[in-house]
PDB file of N, CA and C in Angstrom:
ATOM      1  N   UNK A   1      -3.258   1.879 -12.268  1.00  0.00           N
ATOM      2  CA  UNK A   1      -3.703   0.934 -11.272  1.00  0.00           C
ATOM      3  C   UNK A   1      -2.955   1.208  -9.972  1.00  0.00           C
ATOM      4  N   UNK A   2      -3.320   1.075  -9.042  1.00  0.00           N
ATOM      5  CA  UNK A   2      -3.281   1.158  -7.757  1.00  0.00           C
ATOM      6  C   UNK A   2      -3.256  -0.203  -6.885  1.00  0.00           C
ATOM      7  N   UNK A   3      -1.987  -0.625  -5.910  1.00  0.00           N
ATOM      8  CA  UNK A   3      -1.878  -1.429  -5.377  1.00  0.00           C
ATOM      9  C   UNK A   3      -2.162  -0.736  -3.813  1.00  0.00           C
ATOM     10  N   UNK A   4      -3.091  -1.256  -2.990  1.00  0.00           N
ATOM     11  CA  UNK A   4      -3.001  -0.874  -1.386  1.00  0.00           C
ATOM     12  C   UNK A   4      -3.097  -2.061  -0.839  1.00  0.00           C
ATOM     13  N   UNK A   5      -2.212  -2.208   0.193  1.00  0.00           N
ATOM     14  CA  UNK A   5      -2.003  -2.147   1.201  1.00  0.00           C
ATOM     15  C   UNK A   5      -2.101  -2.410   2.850  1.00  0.00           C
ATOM     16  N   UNK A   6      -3.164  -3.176   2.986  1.00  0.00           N
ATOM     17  CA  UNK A   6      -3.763  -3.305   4.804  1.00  0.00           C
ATOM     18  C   UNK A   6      -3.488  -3.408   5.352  1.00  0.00           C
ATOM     19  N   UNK A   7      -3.482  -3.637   6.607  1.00  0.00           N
ATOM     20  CA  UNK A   7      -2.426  -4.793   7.592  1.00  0.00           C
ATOM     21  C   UNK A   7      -2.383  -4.158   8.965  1.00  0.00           C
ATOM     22  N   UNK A   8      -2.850  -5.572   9.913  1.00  0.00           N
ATOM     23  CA  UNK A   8      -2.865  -4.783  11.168  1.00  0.00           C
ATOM     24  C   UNK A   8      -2.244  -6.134  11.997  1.00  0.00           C
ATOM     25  N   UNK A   9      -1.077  -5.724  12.096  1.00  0.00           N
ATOM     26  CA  UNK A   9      -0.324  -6.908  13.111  1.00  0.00           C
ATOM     27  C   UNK A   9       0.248  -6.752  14.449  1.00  0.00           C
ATOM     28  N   UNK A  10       0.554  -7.874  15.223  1.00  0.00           N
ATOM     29  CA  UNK A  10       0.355  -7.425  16.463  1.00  0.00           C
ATOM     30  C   UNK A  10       1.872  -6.705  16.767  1.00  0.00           C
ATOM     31  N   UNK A  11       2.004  -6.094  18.164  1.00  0.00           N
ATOM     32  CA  UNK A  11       3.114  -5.061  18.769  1.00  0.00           C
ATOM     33  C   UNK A  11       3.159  -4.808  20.205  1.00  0.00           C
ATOM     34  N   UNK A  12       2.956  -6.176  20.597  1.00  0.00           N
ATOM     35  CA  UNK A  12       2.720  -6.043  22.163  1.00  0.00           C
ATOM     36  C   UNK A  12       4.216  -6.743  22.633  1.00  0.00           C
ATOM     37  N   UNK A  13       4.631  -7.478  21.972  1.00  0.00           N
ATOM     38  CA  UNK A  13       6.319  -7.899  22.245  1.00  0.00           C
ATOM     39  C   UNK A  13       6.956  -6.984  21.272  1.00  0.00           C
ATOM     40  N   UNK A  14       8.504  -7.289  22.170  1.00  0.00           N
ATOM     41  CA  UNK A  14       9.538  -6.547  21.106  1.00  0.00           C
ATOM     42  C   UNK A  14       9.611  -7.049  20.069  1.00  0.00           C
ATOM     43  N   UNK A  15       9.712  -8.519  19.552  1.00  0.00           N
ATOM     44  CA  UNK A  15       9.878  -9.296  18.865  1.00  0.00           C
ATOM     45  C   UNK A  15       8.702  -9.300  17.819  1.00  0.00           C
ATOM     46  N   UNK A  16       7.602  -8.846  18.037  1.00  0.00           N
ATOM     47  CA  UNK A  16       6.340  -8.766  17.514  1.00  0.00           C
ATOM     48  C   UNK A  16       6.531  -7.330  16.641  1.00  0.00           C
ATOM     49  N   UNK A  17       7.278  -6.191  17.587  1.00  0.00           N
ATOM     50  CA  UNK A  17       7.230  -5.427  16.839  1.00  0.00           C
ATOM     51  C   UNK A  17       8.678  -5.143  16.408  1.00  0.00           C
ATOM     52  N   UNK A  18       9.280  -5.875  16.373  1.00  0.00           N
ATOM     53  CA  UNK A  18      10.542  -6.238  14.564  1.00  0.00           C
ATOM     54  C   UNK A  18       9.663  -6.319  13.743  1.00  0.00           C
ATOM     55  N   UNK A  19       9.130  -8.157  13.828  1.00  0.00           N
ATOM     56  CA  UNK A  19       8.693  -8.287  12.779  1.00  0.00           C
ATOM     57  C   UNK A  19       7.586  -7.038  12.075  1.00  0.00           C
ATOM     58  N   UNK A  20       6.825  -6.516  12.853  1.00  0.00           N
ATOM     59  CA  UNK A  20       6.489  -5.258  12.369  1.00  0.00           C
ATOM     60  C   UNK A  20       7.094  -4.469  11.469  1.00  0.00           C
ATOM     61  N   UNK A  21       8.015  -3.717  12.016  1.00  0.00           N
ATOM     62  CA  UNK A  21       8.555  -2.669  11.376  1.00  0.00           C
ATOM     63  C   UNK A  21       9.658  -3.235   9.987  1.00  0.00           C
ATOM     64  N   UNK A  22       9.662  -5.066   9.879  1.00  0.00           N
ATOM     65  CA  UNK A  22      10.641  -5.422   9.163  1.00  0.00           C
ATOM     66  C   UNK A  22       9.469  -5.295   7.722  1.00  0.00           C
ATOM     67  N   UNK A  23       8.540  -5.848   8.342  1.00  0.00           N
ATOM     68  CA  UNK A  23       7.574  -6.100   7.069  1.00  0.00           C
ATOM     69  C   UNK A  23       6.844  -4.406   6.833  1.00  0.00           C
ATOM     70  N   UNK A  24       7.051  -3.541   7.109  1.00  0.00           N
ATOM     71  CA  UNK A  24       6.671  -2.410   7.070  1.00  0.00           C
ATOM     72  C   UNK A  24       8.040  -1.610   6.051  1.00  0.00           C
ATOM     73  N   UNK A  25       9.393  -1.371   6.391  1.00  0.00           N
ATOM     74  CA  UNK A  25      10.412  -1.311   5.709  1.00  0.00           C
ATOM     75  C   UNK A  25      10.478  -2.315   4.487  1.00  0.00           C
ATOM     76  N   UNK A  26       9.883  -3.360   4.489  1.00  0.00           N
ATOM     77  CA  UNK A  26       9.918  -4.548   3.164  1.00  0.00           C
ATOM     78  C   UNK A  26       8.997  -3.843   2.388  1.00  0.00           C
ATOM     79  N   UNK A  27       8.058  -3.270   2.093  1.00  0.00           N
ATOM     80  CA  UNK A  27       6.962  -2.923   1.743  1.00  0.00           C
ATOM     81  C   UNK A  27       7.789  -1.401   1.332  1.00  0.00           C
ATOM     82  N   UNK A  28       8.179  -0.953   1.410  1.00  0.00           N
ATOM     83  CA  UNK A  28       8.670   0.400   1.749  1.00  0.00           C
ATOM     84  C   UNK A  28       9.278   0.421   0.017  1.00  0.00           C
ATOM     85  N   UNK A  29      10.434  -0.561   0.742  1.00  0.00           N
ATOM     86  CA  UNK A  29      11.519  -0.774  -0.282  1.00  0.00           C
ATOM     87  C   UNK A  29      10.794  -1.100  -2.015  1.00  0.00           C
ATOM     88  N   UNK A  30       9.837  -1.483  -1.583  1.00  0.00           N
ATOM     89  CA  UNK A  30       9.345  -2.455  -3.167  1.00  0.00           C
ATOM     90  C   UNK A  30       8.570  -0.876  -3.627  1.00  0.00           C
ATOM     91  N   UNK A  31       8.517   0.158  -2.785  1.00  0.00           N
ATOM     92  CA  UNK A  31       7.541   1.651  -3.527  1.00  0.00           C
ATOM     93  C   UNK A  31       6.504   2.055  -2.650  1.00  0.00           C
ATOM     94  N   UNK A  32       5.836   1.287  -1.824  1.00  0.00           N
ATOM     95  CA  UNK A  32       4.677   1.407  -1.283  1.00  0.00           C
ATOM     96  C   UNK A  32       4.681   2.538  -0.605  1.00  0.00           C
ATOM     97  N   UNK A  33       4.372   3.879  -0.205  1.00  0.00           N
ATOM     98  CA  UNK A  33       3.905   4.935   0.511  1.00  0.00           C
ATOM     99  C   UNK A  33       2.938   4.800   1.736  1.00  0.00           C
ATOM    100  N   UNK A  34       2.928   5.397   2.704  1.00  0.00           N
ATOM    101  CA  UNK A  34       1.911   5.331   3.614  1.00  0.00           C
ATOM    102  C   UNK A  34       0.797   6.130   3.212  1.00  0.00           C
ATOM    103  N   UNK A  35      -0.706   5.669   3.191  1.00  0.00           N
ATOM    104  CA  UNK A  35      -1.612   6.509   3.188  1.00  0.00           C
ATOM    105  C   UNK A  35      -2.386   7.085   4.493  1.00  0.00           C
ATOM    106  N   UNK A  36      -2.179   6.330   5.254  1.00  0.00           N
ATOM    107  CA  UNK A  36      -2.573   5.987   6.571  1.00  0.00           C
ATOM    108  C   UNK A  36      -1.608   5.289   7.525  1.00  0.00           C
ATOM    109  N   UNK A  37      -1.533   4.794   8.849  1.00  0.00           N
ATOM    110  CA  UNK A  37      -0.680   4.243   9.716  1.00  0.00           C
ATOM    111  C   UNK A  37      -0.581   2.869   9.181  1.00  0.00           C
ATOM    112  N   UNK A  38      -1.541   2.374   8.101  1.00  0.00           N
ATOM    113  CA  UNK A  38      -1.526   1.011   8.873  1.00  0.00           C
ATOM    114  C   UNK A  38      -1.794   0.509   6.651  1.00  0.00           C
ATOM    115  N   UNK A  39      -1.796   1.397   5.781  1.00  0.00           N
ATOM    116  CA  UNK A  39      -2.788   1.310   4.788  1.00  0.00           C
ATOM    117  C   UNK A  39      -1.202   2.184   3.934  1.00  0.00           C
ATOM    118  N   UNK A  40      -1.017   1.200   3.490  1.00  0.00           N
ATOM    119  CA  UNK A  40       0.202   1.465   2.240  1.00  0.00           C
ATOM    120  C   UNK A  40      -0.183   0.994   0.819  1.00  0.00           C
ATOM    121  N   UNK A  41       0.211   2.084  -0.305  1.00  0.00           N
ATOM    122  CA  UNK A  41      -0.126   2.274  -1.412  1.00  0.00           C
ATOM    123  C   UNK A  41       0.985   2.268  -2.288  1.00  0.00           C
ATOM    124  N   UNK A  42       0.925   1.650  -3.595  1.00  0.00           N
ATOM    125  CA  UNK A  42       1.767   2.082  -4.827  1.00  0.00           C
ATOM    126  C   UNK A  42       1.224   2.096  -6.082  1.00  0.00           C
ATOM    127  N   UNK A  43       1.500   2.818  -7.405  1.00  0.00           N
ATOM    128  CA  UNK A  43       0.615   3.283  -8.312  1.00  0.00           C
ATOM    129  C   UNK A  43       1.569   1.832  -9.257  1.00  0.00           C
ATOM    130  N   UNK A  44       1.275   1.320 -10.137  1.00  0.00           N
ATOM    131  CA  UNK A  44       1.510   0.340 -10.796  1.00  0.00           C
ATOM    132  C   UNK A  44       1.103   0.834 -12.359  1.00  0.00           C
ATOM    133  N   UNK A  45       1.595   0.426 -13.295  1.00  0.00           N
ATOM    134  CA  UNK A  45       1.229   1.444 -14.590  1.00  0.00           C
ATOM    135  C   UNK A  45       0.503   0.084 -15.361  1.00  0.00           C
ATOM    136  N   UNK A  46       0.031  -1.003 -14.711  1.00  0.00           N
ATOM    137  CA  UNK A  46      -0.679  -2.104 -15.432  1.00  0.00           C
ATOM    138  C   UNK A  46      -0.996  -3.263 -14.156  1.00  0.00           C
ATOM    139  N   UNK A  47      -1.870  -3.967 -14.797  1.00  0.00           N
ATOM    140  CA  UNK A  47      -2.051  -5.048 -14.293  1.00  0.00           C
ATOM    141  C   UNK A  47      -1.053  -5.606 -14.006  1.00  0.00           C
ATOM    142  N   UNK A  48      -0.279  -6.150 -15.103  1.00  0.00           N
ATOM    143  CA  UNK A  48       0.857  -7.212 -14.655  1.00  0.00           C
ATOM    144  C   UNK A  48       1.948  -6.766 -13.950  1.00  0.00           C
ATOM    145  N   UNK A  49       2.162  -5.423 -14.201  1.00  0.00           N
ATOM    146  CA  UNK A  49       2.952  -5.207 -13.176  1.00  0.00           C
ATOM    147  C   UNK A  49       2.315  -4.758 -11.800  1.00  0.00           C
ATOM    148  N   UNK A  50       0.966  -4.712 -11.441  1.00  0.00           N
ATOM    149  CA  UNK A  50       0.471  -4.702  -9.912  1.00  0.00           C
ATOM    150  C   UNK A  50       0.904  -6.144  -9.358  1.00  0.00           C
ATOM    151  N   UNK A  51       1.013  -7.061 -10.260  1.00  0.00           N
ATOM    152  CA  UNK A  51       0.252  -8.982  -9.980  1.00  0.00           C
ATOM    153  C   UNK A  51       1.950  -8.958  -9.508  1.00  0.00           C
ATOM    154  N   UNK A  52       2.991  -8.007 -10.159  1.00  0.00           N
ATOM    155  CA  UNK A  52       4.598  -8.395  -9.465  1.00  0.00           C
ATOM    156  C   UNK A  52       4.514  -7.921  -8.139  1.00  0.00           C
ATOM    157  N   UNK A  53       4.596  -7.028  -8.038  1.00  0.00           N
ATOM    158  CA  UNK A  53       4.001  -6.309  -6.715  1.00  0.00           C
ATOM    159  C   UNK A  53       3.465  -6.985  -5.196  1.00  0.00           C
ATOM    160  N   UNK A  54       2.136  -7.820  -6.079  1.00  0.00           N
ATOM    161  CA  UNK A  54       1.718  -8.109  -5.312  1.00  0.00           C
ATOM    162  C   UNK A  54       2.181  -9.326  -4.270  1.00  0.00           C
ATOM    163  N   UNK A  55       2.869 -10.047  -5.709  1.00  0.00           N
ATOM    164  CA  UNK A  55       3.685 -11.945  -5.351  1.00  0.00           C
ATOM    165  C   UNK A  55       4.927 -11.283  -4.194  1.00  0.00           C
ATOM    166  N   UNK A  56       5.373  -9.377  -4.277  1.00  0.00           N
ATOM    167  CA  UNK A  56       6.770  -9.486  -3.375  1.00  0.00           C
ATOM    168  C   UNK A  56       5.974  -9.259  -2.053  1.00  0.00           C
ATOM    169  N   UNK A  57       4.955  -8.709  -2.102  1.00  0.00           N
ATOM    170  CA  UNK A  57       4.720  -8.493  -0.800  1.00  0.00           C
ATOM    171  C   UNK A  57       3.590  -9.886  -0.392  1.00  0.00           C
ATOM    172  N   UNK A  58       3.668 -11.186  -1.143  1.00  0.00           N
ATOM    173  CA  UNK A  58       2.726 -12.351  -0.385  1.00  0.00           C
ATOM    174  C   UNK A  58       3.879 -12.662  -0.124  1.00  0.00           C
ATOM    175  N   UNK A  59       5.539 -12.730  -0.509  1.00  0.00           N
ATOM    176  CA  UNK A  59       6.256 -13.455  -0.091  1.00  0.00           C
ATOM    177  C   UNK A  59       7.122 -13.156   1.451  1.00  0.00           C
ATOM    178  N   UNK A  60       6.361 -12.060   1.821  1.00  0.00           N
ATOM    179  CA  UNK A  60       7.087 -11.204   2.956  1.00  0.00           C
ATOM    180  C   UNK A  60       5.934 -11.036   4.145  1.00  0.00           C
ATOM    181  N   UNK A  61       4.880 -12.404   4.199  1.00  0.00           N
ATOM    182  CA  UNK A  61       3.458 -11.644   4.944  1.00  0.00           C
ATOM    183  C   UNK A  61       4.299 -12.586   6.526  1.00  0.00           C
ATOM    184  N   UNK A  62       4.038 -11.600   7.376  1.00  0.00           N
ATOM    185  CA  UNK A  62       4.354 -12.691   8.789  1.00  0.00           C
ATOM    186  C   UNK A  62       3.232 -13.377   8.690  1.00  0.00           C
ATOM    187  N   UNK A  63       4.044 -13.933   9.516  1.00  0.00           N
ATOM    188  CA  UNK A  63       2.767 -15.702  10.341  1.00  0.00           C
ATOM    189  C   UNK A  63       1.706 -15.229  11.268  1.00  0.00           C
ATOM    190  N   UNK A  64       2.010 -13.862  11.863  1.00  0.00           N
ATOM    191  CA  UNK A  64       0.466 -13.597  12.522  1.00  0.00           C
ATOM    192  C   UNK A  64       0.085 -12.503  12.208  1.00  0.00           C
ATOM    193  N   UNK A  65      -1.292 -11.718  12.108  1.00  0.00           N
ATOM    194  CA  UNK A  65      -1.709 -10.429  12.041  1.00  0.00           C
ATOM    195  C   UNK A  65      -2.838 -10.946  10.687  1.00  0.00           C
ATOM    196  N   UNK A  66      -3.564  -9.769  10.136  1.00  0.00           N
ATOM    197  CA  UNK A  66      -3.824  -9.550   9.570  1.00  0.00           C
ATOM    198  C   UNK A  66      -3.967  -8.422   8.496  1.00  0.00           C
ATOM    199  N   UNK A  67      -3.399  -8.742   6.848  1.00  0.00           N
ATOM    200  CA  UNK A  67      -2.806  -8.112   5.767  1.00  0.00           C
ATOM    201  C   UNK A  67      -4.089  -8.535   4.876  1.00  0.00           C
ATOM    202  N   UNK A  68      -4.564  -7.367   4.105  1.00  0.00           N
ATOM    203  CA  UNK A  68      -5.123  -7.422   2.368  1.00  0.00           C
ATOM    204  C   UNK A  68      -4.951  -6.305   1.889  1.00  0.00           C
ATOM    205  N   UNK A  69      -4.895  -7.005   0.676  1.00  0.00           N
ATOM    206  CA  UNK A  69      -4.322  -6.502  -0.545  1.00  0.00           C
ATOM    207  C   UNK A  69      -5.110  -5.743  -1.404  1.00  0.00           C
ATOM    208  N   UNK A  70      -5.586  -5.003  -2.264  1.00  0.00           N
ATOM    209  CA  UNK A  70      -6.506  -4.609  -3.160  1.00  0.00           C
ATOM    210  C   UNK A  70      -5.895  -3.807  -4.279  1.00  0.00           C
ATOM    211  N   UNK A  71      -6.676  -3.838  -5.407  1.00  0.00           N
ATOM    212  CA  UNK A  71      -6.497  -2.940  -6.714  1.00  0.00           C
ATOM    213  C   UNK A  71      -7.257  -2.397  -7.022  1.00  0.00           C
ATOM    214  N   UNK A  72      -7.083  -1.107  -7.076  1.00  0.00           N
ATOM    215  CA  UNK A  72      -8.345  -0.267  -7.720  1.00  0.00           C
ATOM    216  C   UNK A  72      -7.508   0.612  -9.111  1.00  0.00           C
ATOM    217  N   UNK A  73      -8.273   0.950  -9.790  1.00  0.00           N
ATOM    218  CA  UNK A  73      -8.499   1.820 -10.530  1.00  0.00           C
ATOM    219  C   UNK A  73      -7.507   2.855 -10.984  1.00  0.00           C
ATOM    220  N   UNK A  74      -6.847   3.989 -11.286  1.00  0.00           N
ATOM    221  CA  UNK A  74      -6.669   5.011 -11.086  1.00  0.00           C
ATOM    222  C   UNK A  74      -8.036   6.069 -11.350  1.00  0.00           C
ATOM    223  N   UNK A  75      -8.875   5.797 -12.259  1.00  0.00           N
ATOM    224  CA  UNK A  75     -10.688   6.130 -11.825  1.00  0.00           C
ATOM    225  C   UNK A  75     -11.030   6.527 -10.783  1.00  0.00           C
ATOM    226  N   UNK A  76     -11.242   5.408 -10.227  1.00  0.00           N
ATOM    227  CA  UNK A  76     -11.331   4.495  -9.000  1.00  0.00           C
ATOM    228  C   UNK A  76     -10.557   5.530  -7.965  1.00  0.00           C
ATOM    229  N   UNK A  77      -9.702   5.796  -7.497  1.00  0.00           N
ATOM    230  CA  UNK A  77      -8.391   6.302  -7.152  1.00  0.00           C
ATOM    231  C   UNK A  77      -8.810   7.760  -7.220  1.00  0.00           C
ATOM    232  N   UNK A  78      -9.246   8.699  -8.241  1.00  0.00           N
ATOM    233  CA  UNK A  78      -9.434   9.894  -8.452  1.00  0.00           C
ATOM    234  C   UNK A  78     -10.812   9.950  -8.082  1.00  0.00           C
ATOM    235  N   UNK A  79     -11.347   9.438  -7.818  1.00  0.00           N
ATOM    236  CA  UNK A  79     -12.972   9.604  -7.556  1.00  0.00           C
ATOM    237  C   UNK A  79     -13.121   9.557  -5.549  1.00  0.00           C
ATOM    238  N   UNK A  80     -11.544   9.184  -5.052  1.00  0.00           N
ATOM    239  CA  UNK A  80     -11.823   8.816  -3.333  1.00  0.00           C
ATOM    240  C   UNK A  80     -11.627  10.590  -2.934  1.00  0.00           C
ATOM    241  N   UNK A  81     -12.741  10.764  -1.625  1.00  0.00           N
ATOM    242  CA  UNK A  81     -12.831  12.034  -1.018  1.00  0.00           C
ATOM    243  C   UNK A  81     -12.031  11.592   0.037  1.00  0.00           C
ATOM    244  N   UNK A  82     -11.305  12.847   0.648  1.00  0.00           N
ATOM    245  CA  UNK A  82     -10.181  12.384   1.872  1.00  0.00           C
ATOM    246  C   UNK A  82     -10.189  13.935   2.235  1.00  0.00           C
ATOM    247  N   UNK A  83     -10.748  13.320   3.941  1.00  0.00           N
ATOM    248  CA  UNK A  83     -10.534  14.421   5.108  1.00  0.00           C
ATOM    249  C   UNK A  83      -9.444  14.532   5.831  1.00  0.00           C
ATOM    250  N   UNK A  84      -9.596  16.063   6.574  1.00  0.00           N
ATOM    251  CA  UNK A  84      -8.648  16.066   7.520  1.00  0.00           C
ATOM    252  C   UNK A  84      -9.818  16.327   8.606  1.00  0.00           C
ATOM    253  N   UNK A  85     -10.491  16.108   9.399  1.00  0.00           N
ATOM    254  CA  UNK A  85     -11.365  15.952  10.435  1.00  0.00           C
ATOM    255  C   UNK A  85     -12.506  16.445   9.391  1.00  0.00           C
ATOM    256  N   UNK A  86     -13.003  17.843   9.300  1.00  0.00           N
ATOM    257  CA  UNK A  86     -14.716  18.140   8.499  1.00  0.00           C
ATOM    258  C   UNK A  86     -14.019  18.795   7.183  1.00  0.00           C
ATOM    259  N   UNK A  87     -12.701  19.481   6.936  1.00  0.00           N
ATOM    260  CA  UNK A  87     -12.021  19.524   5.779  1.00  0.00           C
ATOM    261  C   UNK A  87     -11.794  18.765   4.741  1.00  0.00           C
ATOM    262  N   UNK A  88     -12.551  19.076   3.796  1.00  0.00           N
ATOM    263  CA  UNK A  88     -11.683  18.486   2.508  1.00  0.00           C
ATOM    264  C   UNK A  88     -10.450  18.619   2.678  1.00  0.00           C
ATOM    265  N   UNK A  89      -9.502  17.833   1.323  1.00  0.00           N
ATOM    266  CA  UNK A  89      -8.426  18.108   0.931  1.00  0.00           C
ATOM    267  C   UNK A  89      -8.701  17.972  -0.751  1.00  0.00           C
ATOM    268  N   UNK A  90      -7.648  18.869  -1.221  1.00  0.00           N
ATOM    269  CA  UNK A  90      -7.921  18.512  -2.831  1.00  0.00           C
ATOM    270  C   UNK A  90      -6.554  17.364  -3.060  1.00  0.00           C
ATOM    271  N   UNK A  91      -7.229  16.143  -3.610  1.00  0.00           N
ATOM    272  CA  UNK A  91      -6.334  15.241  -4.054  1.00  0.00           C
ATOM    273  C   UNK A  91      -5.513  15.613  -5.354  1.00  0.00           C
ATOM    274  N   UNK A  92      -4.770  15.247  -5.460  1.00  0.00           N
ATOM    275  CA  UNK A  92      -3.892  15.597  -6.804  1.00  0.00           C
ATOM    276  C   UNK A  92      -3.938  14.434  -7.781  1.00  0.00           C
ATOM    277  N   UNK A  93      -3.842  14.886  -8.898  1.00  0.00           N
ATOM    278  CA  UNK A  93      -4.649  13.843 -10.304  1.00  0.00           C
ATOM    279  C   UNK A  93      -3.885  12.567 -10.158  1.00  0.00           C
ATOM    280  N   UNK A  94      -4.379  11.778 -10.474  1.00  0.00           N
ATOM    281  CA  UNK A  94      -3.360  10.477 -10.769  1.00  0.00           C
ATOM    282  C   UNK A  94      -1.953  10.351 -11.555  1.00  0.00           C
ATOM    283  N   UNK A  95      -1.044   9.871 -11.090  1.00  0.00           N
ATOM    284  CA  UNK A  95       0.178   9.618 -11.471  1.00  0.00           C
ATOM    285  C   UNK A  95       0.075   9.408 -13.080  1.00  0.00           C
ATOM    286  N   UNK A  96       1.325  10.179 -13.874  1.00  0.00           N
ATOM    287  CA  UNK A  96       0.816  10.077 -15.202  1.00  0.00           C
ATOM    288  C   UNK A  96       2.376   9.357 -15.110  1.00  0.00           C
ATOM    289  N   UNK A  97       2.466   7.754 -15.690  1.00  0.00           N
ATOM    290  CA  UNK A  97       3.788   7.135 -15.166  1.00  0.00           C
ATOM    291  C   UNK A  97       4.525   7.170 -16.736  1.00  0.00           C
ATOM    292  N   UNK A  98       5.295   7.452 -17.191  1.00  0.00           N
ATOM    293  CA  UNK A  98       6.383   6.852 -18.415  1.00  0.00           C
ATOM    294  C   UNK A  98       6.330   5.769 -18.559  1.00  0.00           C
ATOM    295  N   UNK A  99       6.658   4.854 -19.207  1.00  0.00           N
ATOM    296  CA  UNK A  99       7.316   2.985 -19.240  1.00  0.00           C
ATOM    297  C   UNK A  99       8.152   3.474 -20.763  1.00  0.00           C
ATOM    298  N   UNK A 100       9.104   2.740 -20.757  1.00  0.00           N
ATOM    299  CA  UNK A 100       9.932   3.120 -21.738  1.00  0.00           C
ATOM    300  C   UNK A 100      10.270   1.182 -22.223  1.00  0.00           C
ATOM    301  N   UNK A 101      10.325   0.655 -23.154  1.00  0.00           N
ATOM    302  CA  UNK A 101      10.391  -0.842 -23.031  1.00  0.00           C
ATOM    303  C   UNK A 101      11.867  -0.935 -23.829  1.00  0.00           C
TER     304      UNK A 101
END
């Protein structure tokens, strides 16, 4: 499973863009990768552990902008085509994760 990521908040004050880059480094810290500028990802090896995931980053959303969240697949995930302008790229297979209990 796959946790991403959205979020487009504002950066027209300095102060606007702390909180930016604080909630961008918060996100960081918990695993999330950039897929894009604005579109951060982490691979989750279950549901319940996406649903932890998800509660650290509702508890870290600023008060203005706009953030969503989504879960897809690793399916789902291996089935997305991704350019570099009219280039393919070959994606690499889905994360094959350990859990050891």
């Amino acid at each position: 499973m796959w946790v991403l990521v959205f979020f487009d908040l504002p950066t027209e004050t300095p102060k606007q863009r702390k909180i930016y880059a604080a909630f961008r480094k918060n996100i960081m810290k918990d695993g999330f990768n950039m897929f894009q500028f604005s579109i951060y990802m982490r691979h989750c090896a279950s549901r319940e552990n996406a649903e932890v995931h998800i509660k650290r980053v509702k508890k870290i959303l600023p008060e203005k902008g706009h953030i969503g969240i989504m879960c897809i697949t690793d399916k789902q995930f291996g089935m997305m085509e991704i350019f570099y302008g009219h280039t393919p790229t070959v994606t690499s297979p889905p994360v094959q994760q350990l859990e050891m209990f």
